[in-house]
C-alpha atoms as a PDB file:
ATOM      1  CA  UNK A   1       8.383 -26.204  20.827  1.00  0.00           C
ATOM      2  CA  UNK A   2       6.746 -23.032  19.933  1.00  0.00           C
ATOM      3  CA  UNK A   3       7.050 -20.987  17.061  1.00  0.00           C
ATOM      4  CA  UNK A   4       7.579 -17.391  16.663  1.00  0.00           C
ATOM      5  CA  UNK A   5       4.337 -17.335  14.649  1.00  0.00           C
ATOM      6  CA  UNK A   6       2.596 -18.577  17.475  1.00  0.00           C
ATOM      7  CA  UNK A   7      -0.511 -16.689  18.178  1.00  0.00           C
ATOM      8  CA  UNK A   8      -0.400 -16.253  21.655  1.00  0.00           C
ATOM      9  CA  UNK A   9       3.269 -16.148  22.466  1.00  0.00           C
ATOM     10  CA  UNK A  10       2.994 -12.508  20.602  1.00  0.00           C
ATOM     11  CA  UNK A  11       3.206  -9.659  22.536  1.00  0.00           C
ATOM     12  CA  UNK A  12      -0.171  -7.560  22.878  1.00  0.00           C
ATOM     13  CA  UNK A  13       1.644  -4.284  22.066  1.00  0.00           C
ATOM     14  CA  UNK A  14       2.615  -5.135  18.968  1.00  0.00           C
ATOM     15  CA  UNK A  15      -1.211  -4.698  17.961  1.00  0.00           C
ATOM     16  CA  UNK A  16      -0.916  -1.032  18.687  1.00  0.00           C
ATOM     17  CA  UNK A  17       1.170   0.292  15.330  1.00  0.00           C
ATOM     18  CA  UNK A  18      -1.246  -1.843  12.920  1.00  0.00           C
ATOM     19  CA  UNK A  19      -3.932  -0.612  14.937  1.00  0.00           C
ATOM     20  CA  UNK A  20      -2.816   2.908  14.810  1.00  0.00           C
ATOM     21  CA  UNK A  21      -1.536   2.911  10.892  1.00  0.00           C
ATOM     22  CA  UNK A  22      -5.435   1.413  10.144  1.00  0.00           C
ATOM     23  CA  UNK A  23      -7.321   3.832  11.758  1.00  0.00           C
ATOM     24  CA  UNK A  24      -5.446   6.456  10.505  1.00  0.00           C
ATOM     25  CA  UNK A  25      -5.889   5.106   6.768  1.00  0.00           C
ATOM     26  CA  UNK A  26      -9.944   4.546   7.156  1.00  0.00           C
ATOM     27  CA  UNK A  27     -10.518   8.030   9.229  1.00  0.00           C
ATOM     28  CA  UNK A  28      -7.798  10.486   8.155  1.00  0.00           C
ATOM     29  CA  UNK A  29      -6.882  11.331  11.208  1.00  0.00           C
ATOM     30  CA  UNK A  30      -5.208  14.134  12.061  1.00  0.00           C
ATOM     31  CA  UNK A  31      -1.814  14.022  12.603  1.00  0.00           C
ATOM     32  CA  UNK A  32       0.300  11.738  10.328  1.00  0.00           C
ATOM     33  CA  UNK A  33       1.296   8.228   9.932  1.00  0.00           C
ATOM     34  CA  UNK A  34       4.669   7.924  10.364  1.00  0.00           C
ATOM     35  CA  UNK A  35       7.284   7.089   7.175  1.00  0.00           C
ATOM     36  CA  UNK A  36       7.813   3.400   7.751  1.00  0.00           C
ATOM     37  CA  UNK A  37       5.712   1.082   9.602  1.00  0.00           C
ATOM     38  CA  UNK A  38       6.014  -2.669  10.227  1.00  0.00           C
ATOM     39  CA  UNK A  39       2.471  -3.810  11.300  1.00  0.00           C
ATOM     40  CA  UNK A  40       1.299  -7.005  12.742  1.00  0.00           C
ATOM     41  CA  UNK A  41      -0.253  -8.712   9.549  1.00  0.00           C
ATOM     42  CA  UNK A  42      -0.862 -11.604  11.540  1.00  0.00           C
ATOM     43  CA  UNK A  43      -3.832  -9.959  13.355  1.00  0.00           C
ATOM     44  CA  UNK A  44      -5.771  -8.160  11.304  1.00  0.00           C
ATOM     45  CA  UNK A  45      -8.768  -6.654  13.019  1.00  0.00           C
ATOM     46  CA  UNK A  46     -12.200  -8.527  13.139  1.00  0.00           C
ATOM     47  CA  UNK A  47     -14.745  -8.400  10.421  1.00  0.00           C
ATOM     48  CA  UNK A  48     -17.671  -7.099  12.515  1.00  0.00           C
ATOM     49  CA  UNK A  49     -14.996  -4.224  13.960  1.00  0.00           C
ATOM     50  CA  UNK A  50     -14.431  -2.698  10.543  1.00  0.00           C
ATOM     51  CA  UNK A  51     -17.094  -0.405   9.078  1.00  0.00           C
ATOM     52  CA  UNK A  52     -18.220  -1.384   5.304  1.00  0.00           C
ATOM     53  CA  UNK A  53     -15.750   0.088   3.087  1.00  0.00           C
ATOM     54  CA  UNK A  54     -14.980   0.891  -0.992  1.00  0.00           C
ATOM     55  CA  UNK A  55     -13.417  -1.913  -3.054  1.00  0.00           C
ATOM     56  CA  UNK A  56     -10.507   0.881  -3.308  1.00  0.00           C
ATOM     57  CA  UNK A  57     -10.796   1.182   0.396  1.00  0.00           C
ATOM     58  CA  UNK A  58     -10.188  -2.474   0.508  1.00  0.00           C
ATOM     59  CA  UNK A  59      -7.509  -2.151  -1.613  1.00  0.00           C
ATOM     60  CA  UNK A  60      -5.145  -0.043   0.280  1.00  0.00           C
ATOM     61  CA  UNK A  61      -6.057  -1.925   3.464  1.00  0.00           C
ATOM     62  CA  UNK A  62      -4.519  -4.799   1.979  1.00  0.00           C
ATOM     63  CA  UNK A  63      -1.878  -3.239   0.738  1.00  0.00           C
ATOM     64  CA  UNK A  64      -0.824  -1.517   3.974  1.00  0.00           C
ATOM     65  CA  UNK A  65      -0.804  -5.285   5.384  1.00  0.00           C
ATOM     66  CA  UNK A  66       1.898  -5.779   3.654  1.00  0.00           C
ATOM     67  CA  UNK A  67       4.254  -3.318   4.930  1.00  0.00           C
ATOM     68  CA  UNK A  68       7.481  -4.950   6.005  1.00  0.00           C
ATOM     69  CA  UNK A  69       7.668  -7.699   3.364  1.00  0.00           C
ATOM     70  CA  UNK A  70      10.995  -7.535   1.305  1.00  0.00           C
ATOM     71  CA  UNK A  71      11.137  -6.054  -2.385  1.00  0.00           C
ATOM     72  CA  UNK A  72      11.249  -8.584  -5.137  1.00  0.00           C
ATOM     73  CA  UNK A  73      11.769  -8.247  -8.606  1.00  0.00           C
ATOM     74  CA  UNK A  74       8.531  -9.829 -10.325  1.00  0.00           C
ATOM     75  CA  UNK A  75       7.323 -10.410  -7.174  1.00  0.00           C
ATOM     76  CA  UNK A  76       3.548 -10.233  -6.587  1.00  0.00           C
ATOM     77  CA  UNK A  77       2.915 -12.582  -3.127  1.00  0.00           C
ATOM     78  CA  UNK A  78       3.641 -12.341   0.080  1.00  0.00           C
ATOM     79  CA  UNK A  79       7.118 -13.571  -0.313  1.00  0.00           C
ATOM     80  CA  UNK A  80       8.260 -10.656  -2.276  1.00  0.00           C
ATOM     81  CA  UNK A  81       6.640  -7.863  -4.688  1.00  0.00           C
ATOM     82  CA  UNK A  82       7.975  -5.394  -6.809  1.00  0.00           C
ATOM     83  CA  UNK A  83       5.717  -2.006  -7.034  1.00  0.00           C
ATOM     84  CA  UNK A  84       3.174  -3.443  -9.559  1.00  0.00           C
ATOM     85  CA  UNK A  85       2.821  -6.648  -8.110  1.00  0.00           C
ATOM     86  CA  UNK A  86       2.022  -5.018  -4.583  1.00  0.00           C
ATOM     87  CA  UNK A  87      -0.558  -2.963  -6.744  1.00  0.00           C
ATOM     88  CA  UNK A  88      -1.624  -6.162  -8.641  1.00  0.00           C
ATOM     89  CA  UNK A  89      -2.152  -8.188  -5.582  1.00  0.00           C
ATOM     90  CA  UNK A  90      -4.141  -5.704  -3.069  1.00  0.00           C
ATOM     91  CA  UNK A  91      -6.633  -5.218  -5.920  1.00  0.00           C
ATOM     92  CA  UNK A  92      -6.951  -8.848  -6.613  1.00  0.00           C
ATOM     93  CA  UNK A  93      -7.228  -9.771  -3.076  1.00  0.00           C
ATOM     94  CA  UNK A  94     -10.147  -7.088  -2.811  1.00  0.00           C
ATOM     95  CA  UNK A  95     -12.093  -8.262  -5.617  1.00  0.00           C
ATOM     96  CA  UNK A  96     -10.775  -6.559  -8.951  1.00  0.00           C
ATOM     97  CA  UNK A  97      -8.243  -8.053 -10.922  1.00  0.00           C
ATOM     98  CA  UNK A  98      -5.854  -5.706 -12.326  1.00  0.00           C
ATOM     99  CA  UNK A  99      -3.167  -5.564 -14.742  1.00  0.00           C
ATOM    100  CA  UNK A 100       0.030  -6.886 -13.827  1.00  0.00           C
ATOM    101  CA  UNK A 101       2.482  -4.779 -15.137  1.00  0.00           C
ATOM    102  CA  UNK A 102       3.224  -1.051 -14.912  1.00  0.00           C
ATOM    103  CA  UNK A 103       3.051  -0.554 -18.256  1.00  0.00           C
ATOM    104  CA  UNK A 104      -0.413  -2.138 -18.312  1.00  0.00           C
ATOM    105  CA  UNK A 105      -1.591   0.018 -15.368  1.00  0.00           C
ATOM    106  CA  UNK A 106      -1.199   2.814 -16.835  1.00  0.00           C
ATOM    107  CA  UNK A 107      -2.748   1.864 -19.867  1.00  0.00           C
ATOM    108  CA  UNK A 108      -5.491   0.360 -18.265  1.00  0.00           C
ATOM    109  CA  UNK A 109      -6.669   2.952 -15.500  1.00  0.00           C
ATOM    110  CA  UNK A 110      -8.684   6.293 -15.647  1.00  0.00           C
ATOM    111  CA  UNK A 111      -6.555   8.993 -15.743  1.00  0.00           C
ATOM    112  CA  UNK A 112      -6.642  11.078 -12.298  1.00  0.00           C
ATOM    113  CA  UNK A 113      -4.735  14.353 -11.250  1.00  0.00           C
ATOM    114  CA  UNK A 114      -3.174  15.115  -8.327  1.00  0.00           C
ATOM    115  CA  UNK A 115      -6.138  16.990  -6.799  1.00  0.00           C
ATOM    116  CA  UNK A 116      -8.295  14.558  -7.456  1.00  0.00           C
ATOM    117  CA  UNK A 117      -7.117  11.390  -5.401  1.00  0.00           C
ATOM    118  CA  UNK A 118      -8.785   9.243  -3.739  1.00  0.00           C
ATOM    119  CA  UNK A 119      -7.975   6.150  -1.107  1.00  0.00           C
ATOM    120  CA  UNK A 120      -7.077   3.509  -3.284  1.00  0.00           C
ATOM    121  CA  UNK A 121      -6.087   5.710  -6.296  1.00  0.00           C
ATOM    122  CA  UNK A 122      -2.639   4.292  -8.139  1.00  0.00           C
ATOM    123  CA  UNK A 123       0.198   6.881  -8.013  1.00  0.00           C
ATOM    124  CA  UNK A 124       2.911   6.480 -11.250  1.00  0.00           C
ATOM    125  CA  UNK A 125       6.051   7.788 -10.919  1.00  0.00           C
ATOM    126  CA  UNK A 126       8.876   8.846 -13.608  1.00  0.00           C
ATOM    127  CA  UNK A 127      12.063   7.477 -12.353  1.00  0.00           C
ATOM    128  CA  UNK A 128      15.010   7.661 -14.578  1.00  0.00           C
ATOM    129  CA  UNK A 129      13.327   9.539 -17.490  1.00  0.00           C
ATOM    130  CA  UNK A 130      10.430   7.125 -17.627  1.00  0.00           C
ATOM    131  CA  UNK A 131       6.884   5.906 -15.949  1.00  0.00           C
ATOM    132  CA  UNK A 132       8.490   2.988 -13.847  1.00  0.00           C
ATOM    133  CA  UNK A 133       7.266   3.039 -10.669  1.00  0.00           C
ATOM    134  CA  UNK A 134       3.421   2.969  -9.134  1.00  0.00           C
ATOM    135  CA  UNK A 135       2.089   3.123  -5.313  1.00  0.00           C
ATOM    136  CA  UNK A 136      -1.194   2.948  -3.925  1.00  0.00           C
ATOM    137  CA  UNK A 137      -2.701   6.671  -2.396  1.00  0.00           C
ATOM    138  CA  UNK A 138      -3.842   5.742   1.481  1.00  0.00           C
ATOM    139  CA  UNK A 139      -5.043   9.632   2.062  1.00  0.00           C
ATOM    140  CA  UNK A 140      -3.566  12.426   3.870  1.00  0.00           C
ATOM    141  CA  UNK A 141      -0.532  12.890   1.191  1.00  0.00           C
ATOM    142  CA  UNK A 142       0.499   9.209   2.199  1.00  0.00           C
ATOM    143  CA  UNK A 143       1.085   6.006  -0.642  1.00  0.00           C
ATOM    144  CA  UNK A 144       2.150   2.614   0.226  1.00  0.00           C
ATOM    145  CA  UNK A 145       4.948   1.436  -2.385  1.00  0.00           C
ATOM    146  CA  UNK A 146       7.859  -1.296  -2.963  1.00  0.00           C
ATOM    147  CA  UNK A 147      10.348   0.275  -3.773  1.00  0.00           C
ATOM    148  CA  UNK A 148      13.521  -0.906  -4.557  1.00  0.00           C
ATOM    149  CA  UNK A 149      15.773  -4.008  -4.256  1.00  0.00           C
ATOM    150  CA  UNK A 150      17.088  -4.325  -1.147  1.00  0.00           C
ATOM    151  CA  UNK A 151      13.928  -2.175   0.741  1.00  0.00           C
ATOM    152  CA  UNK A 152      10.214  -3.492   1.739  1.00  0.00           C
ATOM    153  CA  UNK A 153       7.370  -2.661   1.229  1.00  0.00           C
ATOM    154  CA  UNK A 154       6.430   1.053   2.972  1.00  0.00           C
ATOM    155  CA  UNK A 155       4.238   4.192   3.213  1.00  0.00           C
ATOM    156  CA  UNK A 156       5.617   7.107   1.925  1.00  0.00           C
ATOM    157  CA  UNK A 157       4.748  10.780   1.970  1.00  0.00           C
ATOM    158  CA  UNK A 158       3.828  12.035  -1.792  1.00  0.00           C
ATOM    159  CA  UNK A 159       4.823  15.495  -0.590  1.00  0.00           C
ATOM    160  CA  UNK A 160       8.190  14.479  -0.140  1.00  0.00           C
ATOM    161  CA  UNK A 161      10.800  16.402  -2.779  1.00  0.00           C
ATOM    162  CA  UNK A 162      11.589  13.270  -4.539  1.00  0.00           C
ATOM    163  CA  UNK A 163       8.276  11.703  -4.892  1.00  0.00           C
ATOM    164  CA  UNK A 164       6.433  15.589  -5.851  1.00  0.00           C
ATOM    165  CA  UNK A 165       9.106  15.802  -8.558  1.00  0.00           C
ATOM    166  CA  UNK A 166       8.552  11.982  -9.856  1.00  0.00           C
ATOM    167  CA  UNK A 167       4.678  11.980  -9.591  1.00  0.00           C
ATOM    168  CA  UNK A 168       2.694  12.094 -13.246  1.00  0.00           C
ATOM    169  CA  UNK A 169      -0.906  11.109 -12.249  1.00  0.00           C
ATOM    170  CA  UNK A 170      -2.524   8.474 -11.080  1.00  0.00           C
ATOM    171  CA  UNK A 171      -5.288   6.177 -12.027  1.00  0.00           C
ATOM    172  CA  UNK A 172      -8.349   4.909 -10.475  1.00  0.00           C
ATOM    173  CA  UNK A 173      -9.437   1.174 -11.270  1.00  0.00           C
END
């Protein structure tokens, strides 16, 4: 019996979104990503297709792969994360560990304003009257966060009222 994780019995056109959501993250394209995406992480695209990129680059590829996959509290794998675990992981999978924690992220990254972001750049948020929340900048106004219990991982726009009023800086690893 097949699975549904079977390679082949996937549909082709499920390619196209992760496809899409990719190319718009590595060339800024024009028009924007939409909200909430669920892309194929089982097909990511071939090495020799993908042009040599940043370790922060990296970073927020990863991290977009994981769009779909539920919040969890503590979480930091692919079974789960919580917005500093997503953070944690996509660096550590590209090559740089870094802090765990929120806390620890900001206390641990370079200090970077708004105008200054870059692909890759962590965004910290003030939710309730304090720093508890971090995402990862893709470009183009766009982060990809976990954020809350019961949600999954997403991108979000920065731009949006509630994240422009909740944004402090960011930090670059």
């Amino acid at each position: 019996m097949l699975s549904r994780r079977t390679t082949f019995a996937r549909p082709v056109n499920r390619l196209l979104p992760a496809a899409l959501l990719l190319g718009c993250v590595l060339q800024g394209c024009a028009g924007s990503p939409p909200l909430e995406t669920t892309p194929d992480r089982n097909f990511p695209a071939p090495a020799s297709s993908v042009p040599a990129r940043s370790l922060n680059e990296q970073a927020a590829v990863i991290a977009v792969r994981q769009v779909g996959i539920p919040y969890r509290y503590g979480g930091a794998g692919r079974g789960g994360f919580d917005c500093s675990g997503l953070v944690h992981y996509a660096y550590t999978r590209a090559g740089k560990p870094i802090a765990r924690t929120t806390a620890r992220q900001w206390q641990s990254l370079a200090p970077v304003s708004r105008h200054e972001l870059r692909t890759g750049d962590v965004l910290f948020f003030r939710i309730a009257g304090k720093m508890s929340h971090v995402g990862l900048y893709l470009g183009d106004g766009r982060f990809v966060h976990a954020p809350s219990t019961g949600r999954e991982v997403t991108v979000a726009a920065l731009e949006a009222p509630f994240y422009r009023q909740a944004f402090i800086r960011a930090g670059r690893p």
